[in-house]
C-alpha atoms as a PDB file:
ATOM      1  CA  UNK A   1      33.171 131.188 135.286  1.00  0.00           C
ATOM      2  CA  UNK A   2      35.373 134.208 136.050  1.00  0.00           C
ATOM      3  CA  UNK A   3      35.711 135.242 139.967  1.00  0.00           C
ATOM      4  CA  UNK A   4      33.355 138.507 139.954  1.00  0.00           C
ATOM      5  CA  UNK A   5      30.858 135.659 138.659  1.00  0.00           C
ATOM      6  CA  UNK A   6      31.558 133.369 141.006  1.00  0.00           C
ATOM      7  CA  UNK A   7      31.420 135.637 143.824  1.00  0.00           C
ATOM      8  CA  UNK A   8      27.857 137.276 142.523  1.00  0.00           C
ATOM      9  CA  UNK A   9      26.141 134.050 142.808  1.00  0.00           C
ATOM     10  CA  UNK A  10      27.830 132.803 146.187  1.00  0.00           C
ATOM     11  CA  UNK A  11      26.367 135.784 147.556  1.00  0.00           C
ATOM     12  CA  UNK A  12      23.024 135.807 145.598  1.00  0.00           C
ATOM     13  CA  UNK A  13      22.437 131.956 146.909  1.00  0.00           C
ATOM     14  CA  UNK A  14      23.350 133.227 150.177  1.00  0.00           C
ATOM     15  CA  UNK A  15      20.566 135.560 150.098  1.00  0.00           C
ATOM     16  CA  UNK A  16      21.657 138.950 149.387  1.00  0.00           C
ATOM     17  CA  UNK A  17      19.933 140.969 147.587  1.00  0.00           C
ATOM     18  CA  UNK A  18      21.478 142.902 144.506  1.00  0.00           C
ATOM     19  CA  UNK A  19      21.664 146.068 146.278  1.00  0.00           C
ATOM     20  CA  UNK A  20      23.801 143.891 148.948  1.00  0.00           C
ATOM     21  CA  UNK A  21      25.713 143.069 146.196  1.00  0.00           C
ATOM     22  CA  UNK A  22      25.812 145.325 144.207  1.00  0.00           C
ATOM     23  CA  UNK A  23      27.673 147.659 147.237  1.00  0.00           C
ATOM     24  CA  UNK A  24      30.016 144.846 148.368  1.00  0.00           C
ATOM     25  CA  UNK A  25      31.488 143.301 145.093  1.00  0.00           C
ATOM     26  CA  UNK A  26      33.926 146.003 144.471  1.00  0.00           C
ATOM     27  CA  UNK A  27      35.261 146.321 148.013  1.00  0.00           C
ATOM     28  CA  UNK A  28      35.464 141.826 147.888  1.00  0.00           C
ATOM     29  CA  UNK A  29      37.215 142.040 144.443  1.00  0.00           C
ATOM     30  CA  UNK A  30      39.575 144.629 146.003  1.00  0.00           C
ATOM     31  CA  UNK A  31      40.438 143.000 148.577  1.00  0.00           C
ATOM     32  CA  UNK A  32      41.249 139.373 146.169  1.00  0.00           C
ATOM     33  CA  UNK A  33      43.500 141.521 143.796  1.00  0.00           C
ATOM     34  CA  UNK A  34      45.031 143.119 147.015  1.00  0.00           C
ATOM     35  CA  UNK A  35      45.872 139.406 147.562  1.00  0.00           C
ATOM     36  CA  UNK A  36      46.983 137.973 144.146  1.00  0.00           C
ATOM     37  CA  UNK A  37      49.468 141.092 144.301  1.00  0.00           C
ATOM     38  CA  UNK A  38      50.737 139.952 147.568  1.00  0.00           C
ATOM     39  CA  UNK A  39      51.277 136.299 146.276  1.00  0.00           C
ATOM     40  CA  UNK A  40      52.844 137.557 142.854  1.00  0.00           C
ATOM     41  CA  UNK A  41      55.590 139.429 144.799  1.00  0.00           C
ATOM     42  CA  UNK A  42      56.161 136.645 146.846  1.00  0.00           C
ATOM     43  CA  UNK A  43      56.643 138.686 150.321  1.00  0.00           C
ATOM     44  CA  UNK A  44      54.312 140.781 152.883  1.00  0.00           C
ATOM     45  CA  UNK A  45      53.467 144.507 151.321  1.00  0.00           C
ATOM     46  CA  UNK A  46      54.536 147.564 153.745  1.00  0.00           C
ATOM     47  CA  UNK A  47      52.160 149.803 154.879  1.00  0.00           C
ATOM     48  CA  UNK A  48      53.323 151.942 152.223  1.00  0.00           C
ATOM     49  CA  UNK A  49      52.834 149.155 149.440  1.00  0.00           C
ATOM     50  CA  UNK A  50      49.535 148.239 150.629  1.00  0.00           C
ATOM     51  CA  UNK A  51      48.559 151.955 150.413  1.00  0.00           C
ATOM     52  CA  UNK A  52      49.857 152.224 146.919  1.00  0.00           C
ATOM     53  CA  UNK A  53      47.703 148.927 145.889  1.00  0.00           C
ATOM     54  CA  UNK A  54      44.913 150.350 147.310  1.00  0.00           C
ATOM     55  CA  UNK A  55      44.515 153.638 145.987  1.00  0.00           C
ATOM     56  CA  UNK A  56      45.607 152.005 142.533  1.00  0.00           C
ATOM     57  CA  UNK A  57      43.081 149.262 142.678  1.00  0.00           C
ATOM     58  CA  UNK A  58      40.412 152.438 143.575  1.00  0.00           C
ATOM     59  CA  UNK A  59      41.824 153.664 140.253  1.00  0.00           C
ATOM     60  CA  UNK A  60      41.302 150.793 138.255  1.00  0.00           C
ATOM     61  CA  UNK A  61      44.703 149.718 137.324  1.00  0.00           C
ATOM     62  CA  UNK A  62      44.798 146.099 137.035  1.00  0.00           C
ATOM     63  CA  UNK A  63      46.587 143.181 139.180  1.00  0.00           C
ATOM     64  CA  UNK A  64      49.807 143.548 136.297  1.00  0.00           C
ATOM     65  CA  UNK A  65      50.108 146.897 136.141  1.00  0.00           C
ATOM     66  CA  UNK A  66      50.146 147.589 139.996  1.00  0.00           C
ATOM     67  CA  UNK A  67      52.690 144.763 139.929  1.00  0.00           C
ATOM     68  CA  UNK A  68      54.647 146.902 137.481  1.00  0.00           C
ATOM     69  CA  UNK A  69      54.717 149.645 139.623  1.00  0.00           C
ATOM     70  CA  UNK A  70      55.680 148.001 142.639  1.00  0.00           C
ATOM     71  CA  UNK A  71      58.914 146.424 140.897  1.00  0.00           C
ATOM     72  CA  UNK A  72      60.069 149.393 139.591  1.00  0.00           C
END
């Protein structure tokens, strides 16, 4: 079972409803790929990489790509 999955029916079984859900999946996946970034580059992000994963992670880009971008 893939994380997003995982994380859906922790929360269900905890007894959120799926407009609970629903709003705080994104924002909880966010913050996980925020993390496997972090661990891929092998260091803490500045304030100005973290802002650059966010606002790419808000755009959809995936944990690779923002990686990418960071190394470049």
């Amino acid at each position: 079972m893939e994380t997003e999955a995982l994380i859906r029916a922790a929360l269900r079984e905890a007894g959120y409803g799926p407009d609970a859900v629903g709003s705080a999946l994104p924002r909880i996946m966010r913050i996980i790929y925020a993390e496997d970034i972090r661990i891929e580059m092998g260091r803490v992000l500045s304030r100005k990489e973290r802002e650059y994963v966010r606002l790419q992670l808000e755009l959809g880009l995936n944990v690779s790509e923002i990686i990418a971008g960071l190394q470049a």
